[in-house]
C-alpha atoms as a PDB file:
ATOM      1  CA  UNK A   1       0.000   0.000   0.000  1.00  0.00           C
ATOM      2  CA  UNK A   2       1.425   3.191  -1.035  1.00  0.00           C
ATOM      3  CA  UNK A   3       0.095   6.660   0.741  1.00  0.00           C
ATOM      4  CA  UNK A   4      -1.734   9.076  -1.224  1.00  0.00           C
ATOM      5  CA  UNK A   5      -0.617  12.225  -2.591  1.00  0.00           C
ATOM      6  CA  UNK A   6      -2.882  14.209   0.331  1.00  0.00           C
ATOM      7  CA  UNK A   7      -0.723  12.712   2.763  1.00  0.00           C
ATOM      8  CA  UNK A   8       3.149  13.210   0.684  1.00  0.00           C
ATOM      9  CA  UNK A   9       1.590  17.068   0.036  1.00  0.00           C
ATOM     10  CA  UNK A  10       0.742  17.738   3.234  1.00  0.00           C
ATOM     11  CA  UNK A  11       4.216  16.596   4.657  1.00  0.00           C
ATOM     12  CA  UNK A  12       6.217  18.031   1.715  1.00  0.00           C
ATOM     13  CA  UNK A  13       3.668  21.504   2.064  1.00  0.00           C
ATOM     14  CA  UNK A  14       4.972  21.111   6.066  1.00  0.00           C
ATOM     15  CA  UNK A  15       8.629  20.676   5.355  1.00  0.00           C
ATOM     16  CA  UNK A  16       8.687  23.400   3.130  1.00  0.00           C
ATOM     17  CA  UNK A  17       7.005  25.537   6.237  1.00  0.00           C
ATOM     18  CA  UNK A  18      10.107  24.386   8.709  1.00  0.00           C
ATOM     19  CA  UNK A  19      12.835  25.119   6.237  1.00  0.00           C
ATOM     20  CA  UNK A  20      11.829  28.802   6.455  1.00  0.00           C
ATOM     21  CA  UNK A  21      11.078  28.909   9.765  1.00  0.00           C
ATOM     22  CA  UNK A  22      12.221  32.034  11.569  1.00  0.00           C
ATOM     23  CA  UNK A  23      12.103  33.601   7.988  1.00  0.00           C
ATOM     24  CA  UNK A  24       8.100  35.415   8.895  1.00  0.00           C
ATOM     25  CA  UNK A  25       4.968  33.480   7.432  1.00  0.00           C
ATOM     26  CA  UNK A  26       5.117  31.522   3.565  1.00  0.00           C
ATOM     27  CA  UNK A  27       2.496  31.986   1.383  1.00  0.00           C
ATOM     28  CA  UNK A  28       0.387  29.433  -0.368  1.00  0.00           C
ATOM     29  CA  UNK A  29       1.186  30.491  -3.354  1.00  0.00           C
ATOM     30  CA  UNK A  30       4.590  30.540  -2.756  1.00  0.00           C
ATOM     31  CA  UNK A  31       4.597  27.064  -1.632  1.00  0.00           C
ATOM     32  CA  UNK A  32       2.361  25.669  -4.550  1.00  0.00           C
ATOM     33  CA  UNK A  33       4.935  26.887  -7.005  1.00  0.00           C
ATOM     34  CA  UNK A  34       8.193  25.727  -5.293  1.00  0.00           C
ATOM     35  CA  UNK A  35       6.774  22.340  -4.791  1.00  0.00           C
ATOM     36  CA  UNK A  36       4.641  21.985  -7.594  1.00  0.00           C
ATOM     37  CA  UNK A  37       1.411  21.342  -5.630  1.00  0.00           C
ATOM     38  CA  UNK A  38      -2.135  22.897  -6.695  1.00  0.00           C
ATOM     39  CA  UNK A  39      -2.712  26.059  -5.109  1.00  0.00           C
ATOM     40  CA  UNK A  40      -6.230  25.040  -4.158  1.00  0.00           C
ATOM     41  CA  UNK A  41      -5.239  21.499  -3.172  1.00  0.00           C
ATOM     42  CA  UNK A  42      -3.078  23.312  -0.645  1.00  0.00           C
ATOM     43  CA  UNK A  43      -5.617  25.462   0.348  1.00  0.00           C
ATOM     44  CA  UNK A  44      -8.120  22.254   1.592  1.00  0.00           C
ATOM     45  CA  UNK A  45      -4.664  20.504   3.256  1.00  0.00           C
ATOM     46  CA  UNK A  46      -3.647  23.597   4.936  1.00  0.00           C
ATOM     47  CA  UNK A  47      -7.759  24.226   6.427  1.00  0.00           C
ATOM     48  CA  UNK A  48      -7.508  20.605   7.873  1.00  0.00           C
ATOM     49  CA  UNK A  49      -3.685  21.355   9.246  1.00  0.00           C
ATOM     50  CA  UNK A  50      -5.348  24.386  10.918  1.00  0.00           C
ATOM     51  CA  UNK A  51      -8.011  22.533  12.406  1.00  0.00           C
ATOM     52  CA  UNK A  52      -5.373  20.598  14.271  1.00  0.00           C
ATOM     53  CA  UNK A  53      -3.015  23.137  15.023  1.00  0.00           C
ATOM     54  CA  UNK A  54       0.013  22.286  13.158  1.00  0.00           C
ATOM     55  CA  UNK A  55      -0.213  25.542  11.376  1.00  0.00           C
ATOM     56  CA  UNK A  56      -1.054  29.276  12.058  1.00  0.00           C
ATOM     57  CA  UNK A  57      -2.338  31.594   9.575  1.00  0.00           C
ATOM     58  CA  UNK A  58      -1.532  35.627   9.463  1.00  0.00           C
ATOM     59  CA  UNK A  59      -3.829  37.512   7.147  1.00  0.00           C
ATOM     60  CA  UNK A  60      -3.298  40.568   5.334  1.00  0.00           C
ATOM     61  CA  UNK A  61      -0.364  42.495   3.416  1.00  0.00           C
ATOM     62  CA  UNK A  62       2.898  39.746   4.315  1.00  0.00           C
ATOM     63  CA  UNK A  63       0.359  37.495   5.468  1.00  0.00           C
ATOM     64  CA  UNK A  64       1.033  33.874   5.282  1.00  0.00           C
ATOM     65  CA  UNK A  65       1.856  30.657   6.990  1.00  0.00           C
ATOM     66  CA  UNK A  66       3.434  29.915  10.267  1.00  0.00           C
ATOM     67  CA  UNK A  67       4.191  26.302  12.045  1.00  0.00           C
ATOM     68  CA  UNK A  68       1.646  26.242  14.659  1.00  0.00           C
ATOM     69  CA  UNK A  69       4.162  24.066  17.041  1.00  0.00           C
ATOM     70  CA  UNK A  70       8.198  24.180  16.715  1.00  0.00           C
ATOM     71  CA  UNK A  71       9.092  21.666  14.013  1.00  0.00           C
ATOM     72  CA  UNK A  72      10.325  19.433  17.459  1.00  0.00           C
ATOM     73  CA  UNK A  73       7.192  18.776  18.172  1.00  0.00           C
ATOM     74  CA  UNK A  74       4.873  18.036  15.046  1.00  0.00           C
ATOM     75  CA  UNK A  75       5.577  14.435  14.148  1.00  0.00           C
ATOM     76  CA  UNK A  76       5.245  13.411  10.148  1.00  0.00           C
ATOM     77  CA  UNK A  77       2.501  11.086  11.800  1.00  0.00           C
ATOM     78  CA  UNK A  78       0.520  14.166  13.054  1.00  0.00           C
ATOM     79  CA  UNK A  79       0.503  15.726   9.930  1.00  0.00           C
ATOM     80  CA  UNK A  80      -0.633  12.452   8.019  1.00  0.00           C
ATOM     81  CA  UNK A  81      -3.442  12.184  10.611  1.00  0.00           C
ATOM     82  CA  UNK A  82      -4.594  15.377  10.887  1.00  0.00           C
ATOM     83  CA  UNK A  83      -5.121  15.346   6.669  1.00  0.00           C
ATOM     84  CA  UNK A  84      -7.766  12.200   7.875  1.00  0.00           C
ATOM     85  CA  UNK A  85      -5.183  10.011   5.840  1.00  0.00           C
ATOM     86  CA  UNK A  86      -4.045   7.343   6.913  1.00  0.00           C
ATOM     87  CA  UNK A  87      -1.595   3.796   5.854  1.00  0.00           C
ATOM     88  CA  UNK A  88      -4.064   0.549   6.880  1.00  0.00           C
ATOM     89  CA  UNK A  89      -2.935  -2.568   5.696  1.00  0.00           C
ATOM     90  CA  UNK A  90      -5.869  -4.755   6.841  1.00  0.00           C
ATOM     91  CA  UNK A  91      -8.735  -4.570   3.705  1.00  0.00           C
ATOM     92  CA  UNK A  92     -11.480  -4.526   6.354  1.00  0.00           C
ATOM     93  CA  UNK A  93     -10.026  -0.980   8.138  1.00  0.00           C
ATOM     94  CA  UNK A  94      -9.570  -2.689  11.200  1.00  0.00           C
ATOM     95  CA  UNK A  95     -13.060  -3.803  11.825  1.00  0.00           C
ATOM     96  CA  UNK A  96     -12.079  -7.428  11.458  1.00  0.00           C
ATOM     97  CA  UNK A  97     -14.483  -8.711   9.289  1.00  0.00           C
ATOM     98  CA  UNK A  98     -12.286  -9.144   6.591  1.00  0.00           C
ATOM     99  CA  UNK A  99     -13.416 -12.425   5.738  1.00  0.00           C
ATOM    100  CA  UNK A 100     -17.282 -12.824   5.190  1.00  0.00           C
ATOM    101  CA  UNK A 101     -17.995 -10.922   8.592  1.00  0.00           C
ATOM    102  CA  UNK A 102     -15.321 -12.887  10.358  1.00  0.00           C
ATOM    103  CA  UNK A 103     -11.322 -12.117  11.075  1.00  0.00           C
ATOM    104  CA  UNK A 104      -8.952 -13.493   8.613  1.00  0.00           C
ATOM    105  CA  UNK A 105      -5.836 -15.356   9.459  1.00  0.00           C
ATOM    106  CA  UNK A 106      -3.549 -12.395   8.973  1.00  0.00           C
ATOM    107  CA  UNK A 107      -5.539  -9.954  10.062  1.00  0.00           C
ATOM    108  CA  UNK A 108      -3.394  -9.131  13.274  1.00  0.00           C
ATOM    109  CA  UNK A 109      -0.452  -9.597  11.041  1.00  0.00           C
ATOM    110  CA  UNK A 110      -1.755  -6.553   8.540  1.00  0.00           C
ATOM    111  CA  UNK A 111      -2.748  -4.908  12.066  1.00  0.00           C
ATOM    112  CA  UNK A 112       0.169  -4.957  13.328  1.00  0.00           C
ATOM    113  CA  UNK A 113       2.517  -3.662  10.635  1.00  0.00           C
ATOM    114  CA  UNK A 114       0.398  -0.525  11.074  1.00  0.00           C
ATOM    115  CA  UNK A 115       0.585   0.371  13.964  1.00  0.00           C
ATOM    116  CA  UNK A 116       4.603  -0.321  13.295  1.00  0.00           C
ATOM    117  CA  UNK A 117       4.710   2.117  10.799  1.00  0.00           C
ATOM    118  CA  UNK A 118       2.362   4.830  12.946  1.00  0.00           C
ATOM    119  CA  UNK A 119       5.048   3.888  15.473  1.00  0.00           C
ATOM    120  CA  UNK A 120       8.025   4.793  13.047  1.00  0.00           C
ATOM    121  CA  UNK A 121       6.269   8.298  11.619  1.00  0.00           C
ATOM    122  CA  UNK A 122       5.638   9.450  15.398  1.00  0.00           C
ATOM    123  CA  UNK A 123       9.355   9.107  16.167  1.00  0.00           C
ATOM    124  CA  UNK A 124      10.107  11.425  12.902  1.00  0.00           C
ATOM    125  CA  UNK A 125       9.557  15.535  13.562  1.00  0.00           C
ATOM    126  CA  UNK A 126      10.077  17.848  10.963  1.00  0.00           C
ATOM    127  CA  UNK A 127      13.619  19.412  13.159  1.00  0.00           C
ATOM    128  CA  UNK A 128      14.411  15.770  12.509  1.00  0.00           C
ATOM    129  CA  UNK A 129      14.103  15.942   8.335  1.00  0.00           C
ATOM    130  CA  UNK A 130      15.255  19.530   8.373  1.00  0.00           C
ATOM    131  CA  UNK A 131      18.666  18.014  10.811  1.00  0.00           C
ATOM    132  CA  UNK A 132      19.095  15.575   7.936  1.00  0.00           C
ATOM    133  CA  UNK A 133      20.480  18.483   6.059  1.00  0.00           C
ATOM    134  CA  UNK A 134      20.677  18.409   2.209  1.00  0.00           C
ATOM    135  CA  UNK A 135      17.299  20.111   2.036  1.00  0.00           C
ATOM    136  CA  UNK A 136      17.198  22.194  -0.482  1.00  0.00           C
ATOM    137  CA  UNK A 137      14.265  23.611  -2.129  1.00  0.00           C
ATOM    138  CA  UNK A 138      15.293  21.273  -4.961  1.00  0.00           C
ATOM    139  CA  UNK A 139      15.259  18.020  -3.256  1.00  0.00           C
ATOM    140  CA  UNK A 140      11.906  19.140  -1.472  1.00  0.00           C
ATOM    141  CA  UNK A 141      10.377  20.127  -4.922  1.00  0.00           C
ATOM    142  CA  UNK A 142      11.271  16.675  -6.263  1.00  0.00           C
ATOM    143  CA  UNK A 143      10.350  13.827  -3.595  1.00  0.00           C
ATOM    144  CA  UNK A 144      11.692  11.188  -5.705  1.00  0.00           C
ATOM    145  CA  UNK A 145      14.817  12.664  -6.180  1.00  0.00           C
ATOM    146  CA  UNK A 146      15.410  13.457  -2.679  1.00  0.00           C
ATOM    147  CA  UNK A 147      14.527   9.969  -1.629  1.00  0.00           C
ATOM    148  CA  UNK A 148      16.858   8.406  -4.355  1.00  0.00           C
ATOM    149  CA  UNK A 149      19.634  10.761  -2.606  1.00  0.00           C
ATOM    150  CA  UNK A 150      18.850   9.271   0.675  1.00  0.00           C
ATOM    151  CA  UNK A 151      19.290   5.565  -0.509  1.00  0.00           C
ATOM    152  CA  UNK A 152      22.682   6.288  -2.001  1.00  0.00           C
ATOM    153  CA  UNK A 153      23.990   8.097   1.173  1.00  0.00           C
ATOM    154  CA  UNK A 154      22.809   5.246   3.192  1.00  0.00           C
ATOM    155  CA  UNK A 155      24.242   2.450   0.724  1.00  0.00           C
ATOM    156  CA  UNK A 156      27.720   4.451   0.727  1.00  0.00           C
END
């Protein structure tokens, strides 16, 4: 299972937010055209990131977008849950009538490996991708590139 796009946006859209942290608030618009993201797809993340608190909104003349916690304390997992999106392995949505109103015989094995990877996205923050380092707006901008950057640092 692979997770959507609402869920890569909104942590990409969030990244983007802690890399100019300090720097006063970031505009929509100036995120949807450095990472390539729809301005009004960004617009229905960023109500839903509001909602939760993980962003704070200025209006008016330099107006923008602010982290609404330090980027310590907003897990990749809080962002992913707070855009109602979420990684479930099991194909009943952890009702456990997978099978004809009954459990199947891996259902606590597909239950299990999500709450793994829940685990393993609440022990990420932002400060933690940002203290990767190599960040640039470039490797934000292009996911895939980014990620093929961190498999060859890792294999080397």
């Amino acid at each position: 299972m692979r997770l959507s796009t609402k869920g890569r946006y909104a942590v990409t859209a969030m990244l983007d937010l802690a890399l100019h942290s300090g720097k006063g608030p970031v505009t929509l618009a100036d995120i949807s055209v450095s990472q390539g993201i729809s301005l009004s797809y960004l617009e229905q993340l960023f109500a839903a990131l509001r909602a939760k608190k993980l962003v704070r909104g200025v209006r008016g003349p330099g107006g923008g977008y602010y982290l609404g916690r330090t980027p310590e304390e907003i897990s990749i997992a809080n962002i992913i849950c707070a855009v109602d999106e979420w990684v479930e392995f099991t194909r009943c949505g952890g009702r456990e009538n997978c099978r004809e109103g009954q459990r199947c015989l891996t259902h606590h094995l597909w239950d299990q490996l999500s709450d793994e990877i829940f685990r393993f996205l609440s022990d990420i923050t932002l400060q933690d991708l940002v203290d990767r380092g190599g960040c640039s707006k470039v490797e934000v901008a292009a996911p895939g590139l980014a990620q093929e950057g961190v498999r060859r640092r890792q294999a080397a």
